[in-house]
PDB file of N, CA and C in Angstrom:
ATOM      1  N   UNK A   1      82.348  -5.366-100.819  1.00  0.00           N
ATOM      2  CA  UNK A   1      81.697  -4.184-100.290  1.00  0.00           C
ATOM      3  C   UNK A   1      80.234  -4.142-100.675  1.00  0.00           C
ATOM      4  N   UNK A   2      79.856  -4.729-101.694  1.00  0.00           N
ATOM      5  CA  UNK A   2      78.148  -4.827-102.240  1.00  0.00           C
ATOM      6  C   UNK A   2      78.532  -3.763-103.345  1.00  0.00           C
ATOM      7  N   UNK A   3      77.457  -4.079-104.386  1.00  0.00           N
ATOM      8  CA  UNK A   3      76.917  -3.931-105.237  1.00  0.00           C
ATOM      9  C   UNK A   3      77.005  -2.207-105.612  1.00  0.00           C
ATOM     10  N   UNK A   4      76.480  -1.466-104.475  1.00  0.00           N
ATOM     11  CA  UNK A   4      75.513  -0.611-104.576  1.00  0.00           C
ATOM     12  C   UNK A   4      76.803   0.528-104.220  1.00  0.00           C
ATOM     13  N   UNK A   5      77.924   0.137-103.935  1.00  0.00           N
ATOM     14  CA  UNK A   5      79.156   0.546-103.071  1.00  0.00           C
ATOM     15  C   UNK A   5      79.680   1.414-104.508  1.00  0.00           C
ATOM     16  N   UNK A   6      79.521   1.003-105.728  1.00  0.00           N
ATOM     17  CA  UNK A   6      80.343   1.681-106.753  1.00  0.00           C
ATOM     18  C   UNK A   6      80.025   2.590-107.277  1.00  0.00           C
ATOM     19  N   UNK A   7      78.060   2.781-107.338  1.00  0.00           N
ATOM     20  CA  UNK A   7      77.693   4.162-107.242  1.00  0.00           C
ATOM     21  C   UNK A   7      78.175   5.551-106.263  1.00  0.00           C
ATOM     22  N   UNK A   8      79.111   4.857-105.335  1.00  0.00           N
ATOM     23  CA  UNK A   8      79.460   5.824-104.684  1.00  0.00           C
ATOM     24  C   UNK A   8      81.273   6.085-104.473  1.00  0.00           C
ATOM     25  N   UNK A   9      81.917   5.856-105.612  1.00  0.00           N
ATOM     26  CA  UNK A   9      83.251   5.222-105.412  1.00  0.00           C
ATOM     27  C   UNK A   9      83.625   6.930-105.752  1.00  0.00           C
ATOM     28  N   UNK A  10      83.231   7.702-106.057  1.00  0.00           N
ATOM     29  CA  UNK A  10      84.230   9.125-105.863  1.00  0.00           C
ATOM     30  C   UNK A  10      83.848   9.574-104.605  1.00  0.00           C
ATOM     31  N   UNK A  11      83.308   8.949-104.016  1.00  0.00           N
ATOM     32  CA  UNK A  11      83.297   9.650-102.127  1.00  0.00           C
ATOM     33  C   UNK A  11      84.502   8.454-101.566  1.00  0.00           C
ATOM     34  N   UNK A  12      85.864   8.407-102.122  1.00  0.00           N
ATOM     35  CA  UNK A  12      86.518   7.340-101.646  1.00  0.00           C
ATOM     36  C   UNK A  12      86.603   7.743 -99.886  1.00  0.00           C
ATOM     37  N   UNK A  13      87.456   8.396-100.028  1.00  0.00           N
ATOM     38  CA  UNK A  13      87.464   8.363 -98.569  1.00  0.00           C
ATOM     39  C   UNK A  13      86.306   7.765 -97.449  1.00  0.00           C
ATOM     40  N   UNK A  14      85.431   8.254 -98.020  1.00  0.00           N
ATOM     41  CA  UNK A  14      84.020   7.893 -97.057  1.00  0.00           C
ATOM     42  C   UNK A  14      83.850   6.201 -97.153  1.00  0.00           C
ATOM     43  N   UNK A  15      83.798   5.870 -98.593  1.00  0.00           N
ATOM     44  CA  UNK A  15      83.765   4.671 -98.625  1.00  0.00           C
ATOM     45  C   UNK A  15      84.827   3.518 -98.082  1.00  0.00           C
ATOM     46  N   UNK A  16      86.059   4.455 -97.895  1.00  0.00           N
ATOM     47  CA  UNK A  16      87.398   3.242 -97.683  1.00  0.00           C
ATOM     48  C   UNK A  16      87.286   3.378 -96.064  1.00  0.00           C
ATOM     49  N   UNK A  17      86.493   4.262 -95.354  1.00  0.00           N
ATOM     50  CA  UNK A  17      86.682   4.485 -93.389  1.00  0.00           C
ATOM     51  C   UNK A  17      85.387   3.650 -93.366  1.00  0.00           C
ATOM     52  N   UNK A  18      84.385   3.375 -94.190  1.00  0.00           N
ATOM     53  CA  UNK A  18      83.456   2.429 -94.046  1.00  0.00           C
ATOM     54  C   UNK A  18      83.659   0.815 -94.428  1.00  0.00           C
ATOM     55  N   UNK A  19      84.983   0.836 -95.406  1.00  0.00           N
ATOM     56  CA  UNK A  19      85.505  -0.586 -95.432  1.00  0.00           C
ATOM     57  C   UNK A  19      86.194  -1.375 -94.074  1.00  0.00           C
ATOM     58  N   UNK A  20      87.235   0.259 -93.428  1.00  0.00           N
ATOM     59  CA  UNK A  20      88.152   0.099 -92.665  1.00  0.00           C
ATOM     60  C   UNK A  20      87.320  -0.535 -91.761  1.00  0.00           C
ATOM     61  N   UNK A  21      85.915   0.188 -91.506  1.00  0.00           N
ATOM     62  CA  UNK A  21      85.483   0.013 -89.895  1.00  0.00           C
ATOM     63  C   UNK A  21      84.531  -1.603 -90.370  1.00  0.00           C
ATOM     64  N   UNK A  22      84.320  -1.540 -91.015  1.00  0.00           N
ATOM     65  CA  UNK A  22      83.987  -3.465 -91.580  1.00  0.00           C
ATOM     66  C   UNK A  22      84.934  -4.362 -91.280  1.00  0.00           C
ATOM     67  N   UNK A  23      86.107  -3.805 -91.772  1.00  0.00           N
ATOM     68  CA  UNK A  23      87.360  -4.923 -91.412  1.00  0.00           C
ATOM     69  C   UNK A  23      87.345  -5.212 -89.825  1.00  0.00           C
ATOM     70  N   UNK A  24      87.708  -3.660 -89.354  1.00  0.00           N
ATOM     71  CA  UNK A  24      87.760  -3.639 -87.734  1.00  0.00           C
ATOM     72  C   UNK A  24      86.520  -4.401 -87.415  1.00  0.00           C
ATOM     73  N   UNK A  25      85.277  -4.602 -87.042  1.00  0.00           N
ATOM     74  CA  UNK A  25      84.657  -4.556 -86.171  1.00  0.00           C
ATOM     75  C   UNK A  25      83.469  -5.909 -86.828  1.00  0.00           C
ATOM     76  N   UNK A  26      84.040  -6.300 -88.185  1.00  0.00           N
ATOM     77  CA  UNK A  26      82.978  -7.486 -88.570  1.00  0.00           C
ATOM     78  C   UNK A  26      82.841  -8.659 -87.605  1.00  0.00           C
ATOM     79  N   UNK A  27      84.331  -9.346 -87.486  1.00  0.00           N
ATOM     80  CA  UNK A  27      84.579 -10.676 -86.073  1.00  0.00           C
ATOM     81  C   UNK A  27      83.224 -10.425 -84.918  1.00  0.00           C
ATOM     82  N   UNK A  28      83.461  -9.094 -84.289  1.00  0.00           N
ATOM     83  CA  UNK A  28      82.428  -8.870 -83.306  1.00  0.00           C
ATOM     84  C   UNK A  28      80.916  -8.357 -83.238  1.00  0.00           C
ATOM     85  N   UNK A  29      80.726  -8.057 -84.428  1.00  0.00           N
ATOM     86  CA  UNK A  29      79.747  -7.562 -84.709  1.00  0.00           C
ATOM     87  C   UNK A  29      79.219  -7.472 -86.330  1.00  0.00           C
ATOM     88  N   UNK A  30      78.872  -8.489 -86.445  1.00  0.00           N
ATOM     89  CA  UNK A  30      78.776  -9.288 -87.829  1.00  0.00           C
ATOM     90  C   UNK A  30      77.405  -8.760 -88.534  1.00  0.00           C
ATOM     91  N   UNK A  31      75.953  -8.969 -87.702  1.00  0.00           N
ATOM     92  CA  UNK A  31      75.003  -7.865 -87.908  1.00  0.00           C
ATOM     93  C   UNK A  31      74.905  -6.644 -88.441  1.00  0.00           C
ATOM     94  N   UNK A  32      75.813  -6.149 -88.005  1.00  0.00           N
ATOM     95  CA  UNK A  32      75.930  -4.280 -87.351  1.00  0.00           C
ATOM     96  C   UNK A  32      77.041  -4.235 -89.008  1.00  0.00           C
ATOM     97  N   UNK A  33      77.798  -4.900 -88.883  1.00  0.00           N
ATOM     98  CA  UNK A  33      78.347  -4.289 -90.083  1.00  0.00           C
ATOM     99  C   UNK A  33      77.777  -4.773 -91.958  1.00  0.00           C
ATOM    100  N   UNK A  34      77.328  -5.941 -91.329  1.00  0.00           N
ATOM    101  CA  UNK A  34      76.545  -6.024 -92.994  1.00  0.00           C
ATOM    102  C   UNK A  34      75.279  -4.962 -93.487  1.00  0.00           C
ATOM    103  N   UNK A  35      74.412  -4.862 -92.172  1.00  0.00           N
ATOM    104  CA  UNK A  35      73.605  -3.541 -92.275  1.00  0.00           C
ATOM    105  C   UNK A  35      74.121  -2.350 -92.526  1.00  0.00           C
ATOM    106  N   UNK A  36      75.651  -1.568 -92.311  1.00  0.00           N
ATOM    107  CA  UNK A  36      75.775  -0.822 -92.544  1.00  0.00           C
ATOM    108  C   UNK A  36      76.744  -1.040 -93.823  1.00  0.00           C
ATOM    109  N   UNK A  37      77.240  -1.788 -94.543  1.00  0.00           N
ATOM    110  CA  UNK A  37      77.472  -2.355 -95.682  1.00  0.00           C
ATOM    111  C   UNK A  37      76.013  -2.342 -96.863  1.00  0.00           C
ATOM    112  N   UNK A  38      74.878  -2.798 -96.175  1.00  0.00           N
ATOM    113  CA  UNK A  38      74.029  -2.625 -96.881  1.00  0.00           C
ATOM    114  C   UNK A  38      73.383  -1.461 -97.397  1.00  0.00           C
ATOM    115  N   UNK A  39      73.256  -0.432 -96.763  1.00  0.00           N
ATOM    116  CA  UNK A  39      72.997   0.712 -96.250  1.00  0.00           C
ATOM    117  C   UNK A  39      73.926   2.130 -97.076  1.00  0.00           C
ATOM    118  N   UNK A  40      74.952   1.426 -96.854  1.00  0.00           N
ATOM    119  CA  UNK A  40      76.317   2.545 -97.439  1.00  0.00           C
ATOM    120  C   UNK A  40      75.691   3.368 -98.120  1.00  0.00           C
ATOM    121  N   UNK A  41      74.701   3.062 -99.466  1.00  0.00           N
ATOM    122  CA  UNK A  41      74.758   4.045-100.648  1.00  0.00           C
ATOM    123  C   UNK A  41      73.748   5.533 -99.696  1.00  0.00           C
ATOM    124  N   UNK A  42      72.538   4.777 -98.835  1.00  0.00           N
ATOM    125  CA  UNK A  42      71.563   5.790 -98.208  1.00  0.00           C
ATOM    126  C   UNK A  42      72.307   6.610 -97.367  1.00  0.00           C
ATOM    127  N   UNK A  43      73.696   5.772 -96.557  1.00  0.00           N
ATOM    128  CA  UNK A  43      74.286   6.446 -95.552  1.00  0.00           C
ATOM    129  C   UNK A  43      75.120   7.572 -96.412  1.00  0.00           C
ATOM    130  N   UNK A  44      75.534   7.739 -97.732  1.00  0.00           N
ATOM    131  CA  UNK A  44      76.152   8.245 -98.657  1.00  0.00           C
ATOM    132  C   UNK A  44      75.571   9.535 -99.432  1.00  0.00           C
ATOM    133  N   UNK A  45      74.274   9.173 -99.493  1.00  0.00           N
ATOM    134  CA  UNK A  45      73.803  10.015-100.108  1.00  0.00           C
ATOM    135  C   UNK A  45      73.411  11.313-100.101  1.00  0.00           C
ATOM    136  N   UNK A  46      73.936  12.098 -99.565  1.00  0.00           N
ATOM    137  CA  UNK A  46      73.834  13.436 -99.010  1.00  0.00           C
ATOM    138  C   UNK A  46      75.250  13.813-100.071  1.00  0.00           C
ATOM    139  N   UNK A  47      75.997  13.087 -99.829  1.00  0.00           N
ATOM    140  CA  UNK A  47      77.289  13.685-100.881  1.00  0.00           C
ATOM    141  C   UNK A  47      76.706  13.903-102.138  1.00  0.00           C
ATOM    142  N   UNK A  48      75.482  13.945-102.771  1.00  0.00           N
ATOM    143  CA  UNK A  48      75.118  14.264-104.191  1.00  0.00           C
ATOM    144  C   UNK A  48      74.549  15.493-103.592  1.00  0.00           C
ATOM    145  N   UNK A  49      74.245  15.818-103.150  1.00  0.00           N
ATOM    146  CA  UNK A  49      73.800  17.218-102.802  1.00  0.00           C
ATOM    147  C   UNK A  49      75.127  18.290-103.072  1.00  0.00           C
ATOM    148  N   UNK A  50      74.773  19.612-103.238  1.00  0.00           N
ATOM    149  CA  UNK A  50      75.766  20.664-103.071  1.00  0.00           C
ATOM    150  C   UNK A  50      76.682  20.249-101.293  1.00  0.00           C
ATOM    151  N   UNK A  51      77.934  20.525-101.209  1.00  0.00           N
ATOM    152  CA  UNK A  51      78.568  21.192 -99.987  1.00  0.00           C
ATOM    153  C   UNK A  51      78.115  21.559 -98.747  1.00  0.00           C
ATOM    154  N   UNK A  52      77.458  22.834 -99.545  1.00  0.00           N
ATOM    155  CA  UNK A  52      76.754  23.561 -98.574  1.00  0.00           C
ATOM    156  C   UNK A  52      75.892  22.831 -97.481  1.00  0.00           C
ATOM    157  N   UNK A  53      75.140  22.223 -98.521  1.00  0.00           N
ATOM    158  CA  UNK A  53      73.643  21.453 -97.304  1.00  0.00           C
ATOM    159  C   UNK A  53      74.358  20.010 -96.467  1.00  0.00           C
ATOM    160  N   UNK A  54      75.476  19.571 -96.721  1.00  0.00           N
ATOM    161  CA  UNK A  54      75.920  18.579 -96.043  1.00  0.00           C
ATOM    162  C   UNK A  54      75.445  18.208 -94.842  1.00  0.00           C
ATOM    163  N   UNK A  55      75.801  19.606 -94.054  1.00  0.00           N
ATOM    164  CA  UNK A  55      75.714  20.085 -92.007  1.00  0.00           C
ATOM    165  C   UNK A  55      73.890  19.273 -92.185  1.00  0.00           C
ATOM    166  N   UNK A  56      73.801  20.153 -92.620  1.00  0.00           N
ATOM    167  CA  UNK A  56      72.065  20.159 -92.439  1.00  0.00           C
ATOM    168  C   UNK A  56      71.583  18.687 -92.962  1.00  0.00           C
ATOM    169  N   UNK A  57      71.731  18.012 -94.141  1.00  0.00           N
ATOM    170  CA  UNK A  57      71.612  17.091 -93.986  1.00  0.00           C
ATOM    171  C   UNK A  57      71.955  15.673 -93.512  1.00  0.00           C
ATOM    172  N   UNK A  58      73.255  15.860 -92.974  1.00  0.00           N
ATOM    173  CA  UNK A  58      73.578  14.852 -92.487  1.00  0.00           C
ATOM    174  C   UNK A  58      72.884  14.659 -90.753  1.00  0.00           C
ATOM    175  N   UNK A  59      72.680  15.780 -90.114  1.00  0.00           N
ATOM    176  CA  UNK A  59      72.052  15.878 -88.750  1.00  0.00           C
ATOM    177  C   UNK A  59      70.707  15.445 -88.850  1.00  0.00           C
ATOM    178  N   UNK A  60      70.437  15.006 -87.795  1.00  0.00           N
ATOM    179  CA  UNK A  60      68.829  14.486 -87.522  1.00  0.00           C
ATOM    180  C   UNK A  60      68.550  15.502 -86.021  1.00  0.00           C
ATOM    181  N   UNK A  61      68.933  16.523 -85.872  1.00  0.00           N
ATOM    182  CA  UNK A  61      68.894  17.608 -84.943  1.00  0.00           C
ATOM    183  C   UNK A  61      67.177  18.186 -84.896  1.00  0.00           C
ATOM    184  N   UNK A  62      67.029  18.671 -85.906  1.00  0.00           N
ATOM    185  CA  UNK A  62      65.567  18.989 -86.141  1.00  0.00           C
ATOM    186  C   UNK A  62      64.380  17.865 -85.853  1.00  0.00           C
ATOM    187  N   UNK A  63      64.627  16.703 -86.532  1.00  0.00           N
ATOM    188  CA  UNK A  63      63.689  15.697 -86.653  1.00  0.00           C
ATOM    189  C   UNK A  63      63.764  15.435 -84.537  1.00  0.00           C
ATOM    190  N   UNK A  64      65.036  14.987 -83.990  1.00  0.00           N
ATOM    191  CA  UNK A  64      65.080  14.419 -82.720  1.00  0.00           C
ATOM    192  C   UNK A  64      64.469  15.751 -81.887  1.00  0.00           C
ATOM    193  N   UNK A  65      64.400  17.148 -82.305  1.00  0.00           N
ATOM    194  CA  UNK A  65      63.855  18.459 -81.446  1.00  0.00           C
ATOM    195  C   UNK A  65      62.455  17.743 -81.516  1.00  0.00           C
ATOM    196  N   UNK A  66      61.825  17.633 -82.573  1.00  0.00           N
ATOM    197  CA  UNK A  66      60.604  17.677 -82.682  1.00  0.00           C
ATOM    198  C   UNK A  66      59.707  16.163 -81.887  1.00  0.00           C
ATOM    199  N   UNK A  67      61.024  15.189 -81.542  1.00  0.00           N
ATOM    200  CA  UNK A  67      60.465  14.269 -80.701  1.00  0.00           C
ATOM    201  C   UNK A  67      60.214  14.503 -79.685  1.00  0.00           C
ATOM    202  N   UNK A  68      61.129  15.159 -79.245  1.00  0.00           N
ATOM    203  CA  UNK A  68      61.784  15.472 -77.778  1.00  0.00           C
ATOM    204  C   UNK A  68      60.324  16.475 -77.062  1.00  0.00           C
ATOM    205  N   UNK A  69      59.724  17.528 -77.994  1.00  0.00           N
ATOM    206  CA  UNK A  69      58.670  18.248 -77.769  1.00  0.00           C
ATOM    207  C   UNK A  69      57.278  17.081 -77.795  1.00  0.00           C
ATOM    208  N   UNK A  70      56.989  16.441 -78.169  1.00  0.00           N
ATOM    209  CA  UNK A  70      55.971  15.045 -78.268  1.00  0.00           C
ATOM    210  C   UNK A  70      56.166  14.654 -77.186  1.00  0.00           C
ATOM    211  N   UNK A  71      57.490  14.408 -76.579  1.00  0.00           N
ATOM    212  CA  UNK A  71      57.380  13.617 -75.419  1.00  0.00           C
ATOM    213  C   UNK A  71      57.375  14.626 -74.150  1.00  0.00           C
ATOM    214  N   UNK A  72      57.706  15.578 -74.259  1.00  0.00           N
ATOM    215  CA  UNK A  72      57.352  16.946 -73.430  1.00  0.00           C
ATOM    216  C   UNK A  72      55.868  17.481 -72.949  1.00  0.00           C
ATOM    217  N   UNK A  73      55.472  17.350 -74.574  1.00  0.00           N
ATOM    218  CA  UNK A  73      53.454  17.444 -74.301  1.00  0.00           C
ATOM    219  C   UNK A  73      52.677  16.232 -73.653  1.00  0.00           C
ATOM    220  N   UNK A  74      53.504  14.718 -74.025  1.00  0.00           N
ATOM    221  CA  UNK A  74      52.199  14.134 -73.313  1.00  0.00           C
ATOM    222  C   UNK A  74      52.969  13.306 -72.685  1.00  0.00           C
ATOM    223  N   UNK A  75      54.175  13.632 -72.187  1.00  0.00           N
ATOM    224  CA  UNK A  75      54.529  12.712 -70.633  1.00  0.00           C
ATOM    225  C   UNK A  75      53.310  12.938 -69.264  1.00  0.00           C
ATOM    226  N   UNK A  76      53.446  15.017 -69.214  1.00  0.00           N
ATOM    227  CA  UNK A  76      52.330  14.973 -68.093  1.00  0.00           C
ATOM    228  C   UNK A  76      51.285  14.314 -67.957  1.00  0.00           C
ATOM    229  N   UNK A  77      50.675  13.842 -69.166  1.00  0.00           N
ATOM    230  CA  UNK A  77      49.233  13.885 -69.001  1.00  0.00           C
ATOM    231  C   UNK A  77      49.188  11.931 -68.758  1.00  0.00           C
ATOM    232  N   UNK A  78      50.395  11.513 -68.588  1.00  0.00           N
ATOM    233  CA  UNK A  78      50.227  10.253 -68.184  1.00  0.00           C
ATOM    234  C   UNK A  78      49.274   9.098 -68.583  1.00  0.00           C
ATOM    235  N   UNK A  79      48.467   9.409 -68.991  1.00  0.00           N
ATOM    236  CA  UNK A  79      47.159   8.028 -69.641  1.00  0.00           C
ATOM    237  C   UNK A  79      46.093   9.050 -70.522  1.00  0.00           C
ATOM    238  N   UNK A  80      46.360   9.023 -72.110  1.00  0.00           N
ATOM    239  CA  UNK A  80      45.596   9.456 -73.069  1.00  0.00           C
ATOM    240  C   UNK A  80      44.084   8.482 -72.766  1.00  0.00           C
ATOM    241  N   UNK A  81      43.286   9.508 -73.286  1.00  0.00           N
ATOM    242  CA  UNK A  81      41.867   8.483 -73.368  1.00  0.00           C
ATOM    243  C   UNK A  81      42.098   7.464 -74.865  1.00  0.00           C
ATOM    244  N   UNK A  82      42.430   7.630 -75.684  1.00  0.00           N
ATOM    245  CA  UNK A  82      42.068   6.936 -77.072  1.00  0.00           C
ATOM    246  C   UNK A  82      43.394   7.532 -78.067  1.00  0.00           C
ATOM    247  N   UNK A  83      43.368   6.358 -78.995  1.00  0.00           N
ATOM    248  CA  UNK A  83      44.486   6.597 -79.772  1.00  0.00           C
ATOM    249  C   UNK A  83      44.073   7.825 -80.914  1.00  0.00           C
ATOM    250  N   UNK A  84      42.968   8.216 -81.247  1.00  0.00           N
ATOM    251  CA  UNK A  84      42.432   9.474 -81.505  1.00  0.00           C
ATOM    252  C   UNK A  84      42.788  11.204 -80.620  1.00  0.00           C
ATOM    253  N   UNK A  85      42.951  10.964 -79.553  1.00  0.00           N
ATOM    254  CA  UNK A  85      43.546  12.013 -78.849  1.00  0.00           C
ATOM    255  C   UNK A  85      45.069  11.759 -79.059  1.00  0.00           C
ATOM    256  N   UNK A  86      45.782  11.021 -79.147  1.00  0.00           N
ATOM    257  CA  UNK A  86      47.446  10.994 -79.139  1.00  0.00           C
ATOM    258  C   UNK A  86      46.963  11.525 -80.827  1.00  0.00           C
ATOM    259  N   UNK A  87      46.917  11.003 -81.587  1.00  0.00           N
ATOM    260  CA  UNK A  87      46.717  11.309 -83.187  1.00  0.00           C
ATOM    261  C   UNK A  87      46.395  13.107 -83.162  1.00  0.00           C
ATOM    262  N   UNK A  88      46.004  13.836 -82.092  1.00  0.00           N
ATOM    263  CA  UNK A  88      45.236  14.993 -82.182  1.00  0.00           C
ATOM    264  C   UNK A  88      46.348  16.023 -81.437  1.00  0.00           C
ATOM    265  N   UNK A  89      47.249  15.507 -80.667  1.00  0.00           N
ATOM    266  CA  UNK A  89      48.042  16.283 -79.833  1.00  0.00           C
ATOM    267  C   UNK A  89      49.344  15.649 -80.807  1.00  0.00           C
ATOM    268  N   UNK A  90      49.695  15.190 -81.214  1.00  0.00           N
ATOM    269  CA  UNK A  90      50.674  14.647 -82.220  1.00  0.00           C
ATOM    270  C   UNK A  90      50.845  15.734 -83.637  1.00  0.00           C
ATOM    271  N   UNK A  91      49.520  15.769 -84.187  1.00  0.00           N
ATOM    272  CA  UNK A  91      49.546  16.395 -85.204  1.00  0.00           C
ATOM    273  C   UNK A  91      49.432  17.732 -84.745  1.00  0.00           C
ATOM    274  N   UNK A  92      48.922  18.302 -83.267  1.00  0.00           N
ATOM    275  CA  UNK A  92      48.934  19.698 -83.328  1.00  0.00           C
ATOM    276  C   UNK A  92      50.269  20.328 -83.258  1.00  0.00           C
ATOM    277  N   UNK A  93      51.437  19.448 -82.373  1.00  0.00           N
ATOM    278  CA  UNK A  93      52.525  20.025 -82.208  1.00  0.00           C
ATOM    279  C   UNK A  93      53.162  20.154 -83.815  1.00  0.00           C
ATOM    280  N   UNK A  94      53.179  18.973 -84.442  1.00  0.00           N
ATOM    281  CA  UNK A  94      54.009  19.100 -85.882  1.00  0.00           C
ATOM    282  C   UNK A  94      53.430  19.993 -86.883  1.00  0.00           C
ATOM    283  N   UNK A  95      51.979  20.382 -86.578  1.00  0.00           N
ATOM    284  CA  UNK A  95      50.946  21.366 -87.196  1.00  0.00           C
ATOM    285  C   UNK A  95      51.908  22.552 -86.745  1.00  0.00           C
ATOM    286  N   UNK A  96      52.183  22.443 -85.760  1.00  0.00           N
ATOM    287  CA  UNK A  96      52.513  24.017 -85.034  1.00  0.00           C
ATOM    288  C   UNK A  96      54.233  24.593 -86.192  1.00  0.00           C
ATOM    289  N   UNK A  97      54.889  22.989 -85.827  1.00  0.00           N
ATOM    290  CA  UNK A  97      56.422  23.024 -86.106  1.00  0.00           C
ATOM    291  C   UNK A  97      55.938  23.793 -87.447  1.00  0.00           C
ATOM    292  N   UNK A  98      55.515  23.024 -88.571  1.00  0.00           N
ATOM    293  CA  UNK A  98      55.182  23.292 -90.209  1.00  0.00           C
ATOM    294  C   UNK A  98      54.785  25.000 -90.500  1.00  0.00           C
ATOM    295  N   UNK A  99      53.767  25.219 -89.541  1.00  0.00           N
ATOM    296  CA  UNK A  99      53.457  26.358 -89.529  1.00  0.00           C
ATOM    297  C   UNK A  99      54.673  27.803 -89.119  1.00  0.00           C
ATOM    298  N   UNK A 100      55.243  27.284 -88.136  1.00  0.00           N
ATOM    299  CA  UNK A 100      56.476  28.261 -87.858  1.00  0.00           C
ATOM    300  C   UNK A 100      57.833  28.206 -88.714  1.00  0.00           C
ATOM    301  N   UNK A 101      57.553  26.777 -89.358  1.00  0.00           N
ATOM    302  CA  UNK A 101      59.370  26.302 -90.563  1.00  0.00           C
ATOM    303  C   UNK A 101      58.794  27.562 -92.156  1.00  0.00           C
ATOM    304  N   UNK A 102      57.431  27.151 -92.396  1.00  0.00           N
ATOM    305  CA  UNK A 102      56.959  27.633 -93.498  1.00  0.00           C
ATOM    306  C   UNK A 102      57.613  28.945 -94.159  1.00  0.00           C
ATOM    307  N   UNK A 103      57.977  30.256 -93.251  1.00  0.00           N
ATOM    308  CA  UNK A 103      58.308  31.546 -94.253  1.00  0.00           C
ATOM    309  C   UNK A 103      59.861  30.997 -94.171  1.00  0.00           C
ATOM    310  N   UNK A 104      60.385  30.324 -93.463  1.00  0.00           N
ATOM    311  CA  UNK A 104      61.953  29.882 -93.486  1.00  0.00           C
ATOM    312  C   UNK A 104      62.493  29.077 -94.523  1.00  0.00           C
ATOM    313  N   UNK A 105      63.096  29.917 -95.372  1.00  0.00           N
ATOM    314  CA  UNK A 105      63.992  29.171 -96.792  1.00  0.00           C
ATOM    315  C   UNK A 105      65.310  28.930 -96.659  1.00  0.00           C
ATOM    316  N   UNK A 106      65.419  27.721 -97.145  1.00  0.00           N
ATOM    317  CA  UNK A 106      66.899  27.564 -97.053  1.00  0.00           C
ATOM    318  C   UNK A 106      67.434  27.984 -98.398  1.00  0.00           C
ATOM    319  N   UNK A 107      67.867  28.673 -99.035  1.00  0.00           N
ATOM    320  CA  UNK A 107      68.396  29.027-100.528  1.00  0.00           C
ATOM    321  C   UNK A 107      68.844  27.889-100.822  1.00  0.00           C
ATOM    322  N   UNK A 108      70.169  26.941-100.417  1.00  0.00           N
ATOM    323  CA  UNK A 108      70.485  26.164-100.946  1.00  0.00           C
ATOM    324  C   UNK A 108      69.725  24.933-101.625  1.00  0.00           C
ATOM    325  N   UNK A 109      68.611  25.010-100.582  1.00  0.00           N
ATOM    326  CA  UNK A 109      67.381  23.693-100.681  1.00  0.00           C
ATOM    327  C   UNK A 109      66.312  23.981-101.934  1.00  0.00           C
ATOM    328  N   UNK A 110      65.821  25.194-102.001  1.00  0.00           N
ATOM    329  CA  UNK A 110      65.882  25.859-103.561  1.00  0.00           C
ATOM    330  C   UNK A 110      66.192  25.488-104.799  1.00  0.00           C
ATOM    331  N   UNK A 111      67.591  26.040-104.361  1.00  0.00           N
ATOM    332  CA  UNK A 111      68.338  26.181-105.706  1.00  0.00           C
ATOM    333  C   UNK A 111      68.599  24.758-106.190  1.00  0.00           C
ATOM    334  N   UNK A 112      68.457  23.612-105.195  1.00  0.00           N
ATOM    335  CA  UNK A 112      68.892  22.244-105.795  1.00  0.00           C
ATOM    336  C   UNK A 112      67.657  21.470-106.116  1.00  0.00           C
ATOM    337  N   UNK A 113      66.486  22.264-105.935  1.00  0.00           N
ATOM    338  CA  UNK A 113      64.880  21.901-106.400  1.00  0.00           C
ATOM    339  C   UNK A 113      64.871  22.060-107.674  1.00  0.00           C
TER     340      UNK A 113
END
C-alpha cells in the first residue's frame, strides 16, 4: 500500500475501499492506481480535521464556482489584449469573491485554528 498508508491506518475503512479499488482496477489501469496509492495520505487528510468540516472539506464546490465565474467573465470578450488584462479581470473577480467570503465564519474552521 506505500509507506505513507500507516499514518492513516485508523481511517480503516477508507483505507481498505482504497486497497479494494487497487486490487479491482490495477490490471487496467496501472497509472491511475499507483497515483492514487501515492496520494492516499493527501486524499485522507481531511479525516484529521473535526467531523463537522468533513462536507466542506472534502468538496471542491466553492473552488469549481469560482472557475466557472472566470470563465463566465471572459468567454464574451473572446480575445484579451495582453496577459496583464486577463491578470486584472482574474484578480478582480477573486478580489470580489474574498471581499464578500470575509464577514463569513465558519466556527468550526476557528475553533480548529
Amino acid at each position: 500500500m506505500g509507506a505513507h498508508a500507516a499514518e492513516f491506518a485508523e481511517h480503516g475503512p477508507a483505507v481498505a475501499q482504497a486497497q479494494a479499488f487497487a486490487r479491482r482496477w490495477r490490471e487496467g489501469y496501472p497509472q491511475l492506481v499507483v497515483r492514487l496509492l501515492r496520494d492516499l495520505p493527501e486524499l485522507l487528510a481531511f479525516f484529521q480535521c473535526p467531523r463537522a468540516l468533513w462536507r466542506k472539506l472534502r468538496t471542491t464546490n466553492v473552488i469549481e464556482r469560482c472557475f466557472v465565474e472566470v470563465r463566465r467573465r471572459t468567454r464574451p470578450m473572446v480575445c484579451l489584449v495582453n496577459v496583464q488584462s486577463v491578470e486584472r479581470m482574474i484578480f478582480s473577480i477573486f478580489n470580489r469573491f474574498n471581499l464578500e467570503w470575509r464577514p463569513r465564519t465558519l466556527r468550526q474552521f476557528t475553533q480548529v485554528a
